[in-house]
Protein backbone atom coordinates (compact mmCIF):
# COMPACT_ATOMS: atom_id res chain seq x y z
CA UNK A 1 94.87 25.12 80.05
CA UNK A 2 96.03 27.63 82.60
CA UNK A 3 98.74 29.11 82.47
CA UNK A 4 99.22 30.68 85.55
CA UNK A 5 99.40 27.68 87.48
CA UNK A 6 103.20 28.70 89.22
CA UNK A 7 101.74 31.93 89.75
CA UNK A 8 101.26 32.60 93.34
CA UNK A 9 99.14 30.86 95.33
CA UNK A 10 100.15 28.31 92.90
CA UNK A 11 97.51 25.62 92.01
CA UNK A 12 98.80 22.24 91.95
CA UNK A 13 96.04 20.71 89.19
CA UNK A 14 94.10 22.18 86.13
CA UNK A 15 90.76 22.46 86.70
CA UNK A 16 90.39 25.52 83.94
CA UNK A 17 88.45 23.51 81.25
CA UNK A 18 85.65 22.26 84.02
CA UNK A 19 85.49 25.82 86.04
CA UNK A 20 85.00 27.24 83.22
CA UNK A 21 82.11 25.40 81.79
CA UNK A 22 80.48 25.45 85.28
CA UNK A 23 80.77 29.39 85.29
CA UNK A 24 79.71 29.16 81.46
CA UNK A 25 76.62 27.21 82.86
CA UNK A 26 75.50 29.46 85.77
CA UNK A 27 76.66 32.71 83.88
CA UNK A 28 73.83 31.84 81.15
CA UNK A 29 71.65 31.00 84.18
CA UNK A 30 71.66 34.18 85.95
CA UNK A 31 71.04 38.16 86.25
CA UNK A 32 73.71 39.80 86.57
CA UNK A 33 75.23 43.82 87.27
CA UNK A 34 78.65 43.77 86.84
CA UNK A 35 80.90 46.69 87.24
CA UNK A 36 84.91 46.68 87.00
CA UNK A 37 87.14 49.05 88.17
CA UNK A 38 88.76 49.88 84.60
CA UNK A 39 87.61 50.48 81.37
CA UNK A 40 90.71 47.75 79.95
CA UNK A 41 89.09 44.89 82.45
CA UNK A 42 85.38 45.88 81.17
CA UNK A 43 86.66 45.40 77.46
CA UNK A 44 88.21 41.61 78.28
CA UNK A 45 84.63 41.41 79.96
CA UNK A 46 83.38 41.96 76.88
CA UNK A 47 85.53 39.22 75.21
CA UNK A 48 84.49 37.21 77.66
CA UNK A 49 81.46 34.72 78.54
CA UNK A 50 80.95 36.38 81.44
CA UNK A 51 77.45 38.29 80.61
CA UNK A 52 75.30 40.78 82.33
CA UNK A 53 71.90 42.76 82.19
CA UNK A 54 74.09 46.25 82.66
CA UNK A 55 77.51 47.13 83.12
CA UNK A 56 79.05 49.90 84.91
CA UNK A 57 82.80 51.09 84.77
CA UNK A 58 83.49 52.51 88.53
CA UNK A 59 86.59 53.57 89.45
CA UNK A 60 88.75 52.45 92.58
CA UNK A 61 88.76 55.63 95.35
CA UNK A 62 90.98 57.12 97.24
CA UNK A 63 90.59 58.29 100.94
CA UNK A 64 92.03 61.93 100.49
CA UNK A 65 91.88 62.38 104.11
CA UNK A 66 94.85 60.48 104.49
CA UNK A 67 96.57 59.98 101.14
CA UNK A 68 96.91 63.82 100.75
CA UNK A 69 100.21 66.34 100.01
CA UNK A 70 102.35 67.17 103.52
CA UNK A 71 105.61 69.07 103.82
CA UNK A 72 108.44 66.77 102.21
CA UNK A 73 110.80 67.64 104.66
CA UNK A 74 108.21 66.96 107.62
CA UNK A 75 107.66 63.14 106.10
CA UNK A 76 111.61 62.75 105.74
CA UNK A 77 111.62 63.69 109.62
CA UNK A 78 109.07 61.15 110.47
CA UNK A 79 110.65 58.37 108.46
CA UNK A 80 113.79 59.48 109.25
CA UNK A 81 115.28 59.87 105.72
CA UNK A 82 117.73 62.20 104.43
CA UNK A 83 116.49 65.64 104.23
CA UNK A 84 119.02 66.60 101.40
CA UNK A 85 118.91 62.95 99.20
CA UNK A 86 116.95 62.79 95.92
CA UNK A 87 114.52 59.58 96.69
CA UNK A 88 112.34 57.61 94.47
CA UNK A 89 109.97 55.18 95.34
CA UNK A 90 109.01 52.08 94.58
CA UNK A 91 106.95 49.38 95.17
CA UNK A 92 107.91 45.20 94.84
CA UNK A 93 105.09 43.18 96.38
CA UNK A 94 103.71 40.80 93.77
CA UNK A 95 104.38 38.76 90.59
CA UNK A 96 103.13 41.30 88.48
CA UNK A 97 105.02 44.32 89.44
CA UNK A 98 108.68 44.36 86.75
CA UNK A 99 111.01 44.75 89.35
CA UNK A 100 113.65 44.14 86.53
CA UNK A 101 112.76 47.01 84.57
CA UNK A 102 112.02 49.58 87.67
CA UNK A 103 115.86 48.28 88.65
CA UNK A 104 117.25 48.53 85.29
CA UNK A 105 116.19 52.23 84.36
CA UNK A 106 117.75 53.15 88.30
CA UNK A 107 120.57 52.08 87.68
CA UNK A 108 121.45 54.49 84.38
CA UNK A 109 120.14 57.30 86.77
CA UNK A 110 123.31 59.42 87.84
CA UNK A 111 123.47 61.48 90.84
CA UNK A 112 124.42 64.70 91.78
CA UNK A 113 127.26 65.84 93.29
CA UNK A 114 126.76 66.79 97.24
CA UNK A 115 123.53 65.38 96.81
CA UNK A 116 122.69 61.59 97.59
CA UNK A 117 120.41 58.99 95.28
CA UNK A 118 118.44 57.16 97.49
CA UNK A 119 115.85 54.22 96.15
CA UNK A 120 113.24 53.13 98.51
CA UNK A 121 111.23 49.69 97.44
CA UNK A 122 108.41 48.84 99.70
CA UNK A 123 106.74 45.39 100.21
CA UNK A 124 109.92 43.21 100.19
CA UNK A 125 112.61 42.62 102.95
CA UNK A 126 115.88 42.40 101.68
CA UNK A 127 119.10 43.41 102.90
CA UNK A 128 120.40 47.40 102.07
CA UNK A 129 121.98 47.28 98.42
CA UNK A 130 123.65 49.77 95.95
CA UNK A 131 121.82 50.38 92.77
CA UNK A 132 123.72 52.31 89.96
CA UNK A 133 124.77 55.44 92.11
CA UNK A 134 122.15 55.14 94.37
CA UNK A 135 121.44 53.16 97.98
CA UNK A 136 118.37 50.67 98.01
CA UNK A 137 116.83 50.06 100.75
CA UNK A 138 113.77 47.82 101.48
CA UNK A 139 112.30 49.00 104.32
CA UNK A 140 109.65 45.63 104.23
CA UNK A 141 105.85 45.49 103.73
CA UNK A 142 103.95 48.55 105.00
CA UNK A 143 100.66 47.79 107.22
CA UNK A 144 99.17 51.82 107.98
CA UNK A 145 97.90 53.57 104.97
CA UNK A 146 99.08 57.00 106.91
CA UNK A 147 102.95 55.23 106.94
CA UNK A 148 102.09 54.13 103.17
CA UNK A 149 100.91 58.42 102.81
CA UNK A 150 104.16 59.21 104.75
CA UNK A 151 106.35 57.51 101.85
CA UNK A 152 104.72 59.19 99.27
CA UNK A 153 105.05 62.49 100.52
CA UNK A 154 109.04 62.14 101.77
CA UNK A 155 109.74 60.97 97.55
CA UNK A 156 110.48 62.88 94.98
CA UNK A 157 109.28 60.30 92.30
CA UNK A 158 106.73 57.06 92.69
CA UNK A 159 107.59 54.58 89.57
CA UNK A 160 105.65 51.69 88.69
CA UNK A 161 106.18 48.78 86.50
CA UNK A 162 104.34 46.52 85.48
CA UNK A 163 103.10 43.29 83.55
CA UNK A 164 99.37 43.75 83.91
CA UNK A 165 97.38 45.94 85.94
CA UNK A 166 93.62 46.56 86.47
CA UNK A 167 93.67 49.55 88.19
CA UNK A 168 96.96 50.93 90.45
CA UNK A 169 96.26 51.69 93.13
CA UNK A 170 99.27 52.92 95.09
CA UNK A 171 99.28 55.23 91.79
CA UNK A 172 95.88 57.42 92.85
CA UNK A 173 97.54 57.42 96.36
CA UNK A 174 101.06 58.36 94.99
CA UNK A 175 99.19 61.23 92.58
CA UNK A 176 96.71 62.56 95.56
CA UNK A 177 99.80 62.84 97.20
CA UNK A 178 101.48 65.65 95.25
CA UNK A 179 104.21 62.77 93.95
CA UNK A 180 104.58 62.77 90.45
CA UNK A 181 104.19 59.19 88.99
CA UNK A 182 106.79 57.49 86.16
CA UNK A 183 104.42 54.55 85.20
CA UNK A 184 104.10 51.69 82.16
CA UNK A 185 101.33 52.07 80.04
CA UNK A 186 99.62 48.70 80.76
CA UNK A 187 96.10 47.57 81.80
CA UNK A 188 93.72 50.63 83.47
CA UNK A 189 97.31 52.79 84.34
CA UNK A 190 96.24 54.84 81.27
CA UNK A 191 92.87 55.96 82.52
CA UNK A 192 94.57 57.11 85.79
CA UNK A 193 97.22 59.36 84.30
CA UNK A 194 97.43 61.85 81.77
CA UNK A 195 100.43 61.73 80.43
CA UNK A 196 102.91 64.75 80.58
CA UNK A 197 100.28 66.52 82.61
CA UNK A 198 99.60 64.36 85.67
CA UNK A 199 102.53 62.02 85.66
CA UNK A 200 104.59 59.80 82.52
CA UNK A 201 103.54 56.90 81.10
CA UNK A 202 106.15 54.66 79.39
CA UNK A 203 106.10 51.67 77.44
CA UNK A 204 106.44 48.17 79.31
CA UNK A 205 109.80 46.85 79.76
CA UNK A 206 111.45 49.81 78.72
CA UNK A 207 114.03 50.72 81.00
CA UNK A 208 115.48 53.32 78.96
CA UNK A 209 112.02 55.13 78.83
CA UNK A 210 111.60 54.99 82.09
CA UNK A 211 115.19 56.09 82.86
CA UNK A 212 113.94 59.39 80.45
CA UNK A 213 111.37 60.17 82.78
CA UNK A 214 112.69 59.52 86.06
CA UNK A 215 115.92 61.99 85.20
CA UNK A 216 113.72 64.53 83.47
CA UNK A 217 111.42 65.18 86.83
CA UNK A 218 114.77 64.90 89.14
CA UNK A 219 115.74 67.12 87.38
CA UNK A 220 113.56 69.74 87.30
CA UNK A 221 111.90 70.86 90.43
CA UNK A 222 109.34 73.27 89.15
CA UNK A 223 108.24 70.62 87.00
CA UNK A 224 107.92 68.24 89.64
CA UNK A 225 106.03 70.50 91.56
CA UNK A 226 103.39 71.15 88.62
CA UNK A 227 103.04 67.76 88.16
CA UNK A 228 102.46 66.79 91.83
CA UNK A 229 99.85 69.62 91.88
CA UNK A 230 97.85 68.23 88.62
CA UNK A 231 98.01 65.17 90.15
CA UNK A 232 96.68 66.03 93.10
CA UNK A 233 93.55 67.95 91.62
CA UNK A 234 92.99 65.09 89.01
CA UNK A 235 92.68 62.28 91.70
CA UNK A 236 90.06 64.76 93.79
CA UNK A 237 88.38 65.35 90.85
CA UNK A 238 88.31 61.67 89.55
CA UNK A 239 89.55 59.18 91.35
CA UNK A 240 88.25 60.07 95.47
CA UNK A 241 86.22 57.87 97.73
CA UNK A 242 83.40 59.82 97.32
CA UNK A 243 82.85 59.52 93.98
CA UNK A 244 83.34 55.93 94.11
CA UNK A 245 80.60 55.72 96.88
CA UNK A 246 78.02 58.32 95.29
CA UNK A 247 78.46 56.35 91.80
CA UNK A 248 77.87 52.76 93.59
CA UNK A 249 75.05 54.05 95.51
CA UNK A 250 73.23 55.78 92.47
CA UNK A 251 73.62 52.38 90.04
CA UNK A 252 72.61 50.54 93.13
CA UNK A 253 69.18 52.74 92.47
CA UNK A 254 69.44 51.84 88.81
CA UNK A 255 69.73 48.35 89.93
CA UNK A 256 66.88 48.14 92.59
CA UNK A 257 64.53 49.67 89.84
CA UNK A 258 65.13 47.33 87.05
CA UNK A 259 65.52 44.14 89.66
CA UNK A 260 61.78 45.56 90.68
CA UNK A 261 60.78 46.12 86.67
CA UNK A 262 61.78 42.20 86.19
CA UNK A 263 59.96 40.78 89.11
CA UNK A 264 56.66 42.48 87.71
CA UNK A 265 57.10 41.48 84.18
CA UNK A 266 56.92 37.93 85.43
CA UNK A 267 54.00 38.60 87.54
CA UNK A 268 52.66 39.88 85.24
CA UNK A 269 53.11 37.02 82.68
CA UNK A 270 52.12 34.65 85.26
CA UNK A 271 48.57 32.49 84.12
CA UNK A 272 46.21 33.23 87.07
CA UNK A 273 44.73 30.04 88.37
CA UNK A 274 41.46 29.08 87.55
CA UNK A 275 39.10 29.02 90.77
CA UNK A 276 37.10 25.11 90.24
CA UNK A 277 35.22 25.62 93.35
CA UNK A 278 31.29 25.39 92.96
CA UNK A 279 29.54 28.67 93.34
């Protein structure tokens, strides 16, 4: 029974019970490589009847030629945001992002005298609110990754909440950035960020927690500043498109030689047919 049948696109009958014993039937039936892009997804793999001849954990990329650190104040510019505001971002664009909670722990944050709060959530349209002591505003779904890169750059803070998450994106692009990240600890978020050194993770629906982080890193520039830079490194060192595509590429060898190793063995176990003919 599926419970994720109001989830969108929602699904107006159950077919769980006979996809699944279809997939259970070709599953057993077949040869399969199967990578995911998290260790957390490989382990409900695992649990799962999903089965394969090898398994590879590959991590999402990120193209650091666009998603990379520019001037704060030259982003602000471009978007034409207040140069002197402290901004977080935020992104709302599916059912599994906790709005609630990223909305909760703004609205404990206090500002600053002389100096604005501003709250930018991408990915819905909605009209301008106030938030705590802050402005919202929801500037709608972003199509250019170098508009998405602007964002990053012209915010002090990225937070992300959520439910479940196989890998975050927007987080490696956030982190290559230079924007320190306040995220849940949920799904693959954990194998993205090391906590205290690269960004914060906090419990799921935790607003208080979250609150915590977001007001130590406003804060505190310098440590902002470390954090964006250890972010920064740690995404080129783990989490760029080229790794992705020089991992894929060599198990794609791995996987050539052992599809090759399995089409011999039967050859090789093949009976040779007997020639009747009269000599």
């Amino acid at each position: 029974n599926c419970p994720y049948l109001d989830t969108y696109p929602a699904i107006r009958r159950d077919k769980s019970a006979e996809n699944w014993k279809r997939k259970q039937e070709i599953y057993a039936n077949s040869h399969l490589y199967i990578v995911t892009a998290s260790q957390w997804l490989m382990n409900k793999v695992e649990r799962s009847i999903l089965e394969g001849v090898q398994k590879r954990v590959i991590y999402n990329g990120t193209d650091l030629s666009c998603f990379k650190p520019i001037s704060q104040k030259a982003a602000r510019c471009i978007l034409k945001l207040p140069l002197d505001a402290k901004i977080v971002l935020l992104i709302a664009h599916s059912a599994f992002k906790d709005v609630e909670t990223m909305e909760a722990a703004l609205r404990s944050i206090k500002a600053e005298p002389s100096t604005p709060l501003l709250f930018i959530c991408l990915g819905r349209n909605d009209h301008e609110k106030t938030v705590g002591e802050g402005r919202m505003l929801y500037p709608g779904r972003v199509a250019s990754s170098e508009t998405m890169a602007q964002y990053y750059c012209a915010a002090d803070i990225y937070i992300h909440a959520a439910f479940e998450e196989t890998f975050g994106k927007t987080i490696t692009e956030a982190m290559a950035c230079g924007t320190p990240v306040v995220a849940t600890a949920v799904g693959g978020i954990p194998e993205q960020i090391v906590d205290g050194k690269t960004g914060f993770l906090v419990p799921p629906r935790t607003p208080q927690a979250m609150a915590e982080a977001i007001r130590t890193l406003l804060e505190d520039v310098d440590l902002r500043r470390q954090i964006g830079q250890a972010a920064a490194a740690h995404v080129k060192e783990h989490f760029c498109l080229e790794r992705q595509v020089d991992t894929f590429l060599a198990w794609y060898a791995d996987v050539q030689y052992d599809w090759q190793q399995k089409l011999a063995q039967r050859k090789s176990q093949t009976v040779p047919a007997i020639d009747l003919r009269p000599t």
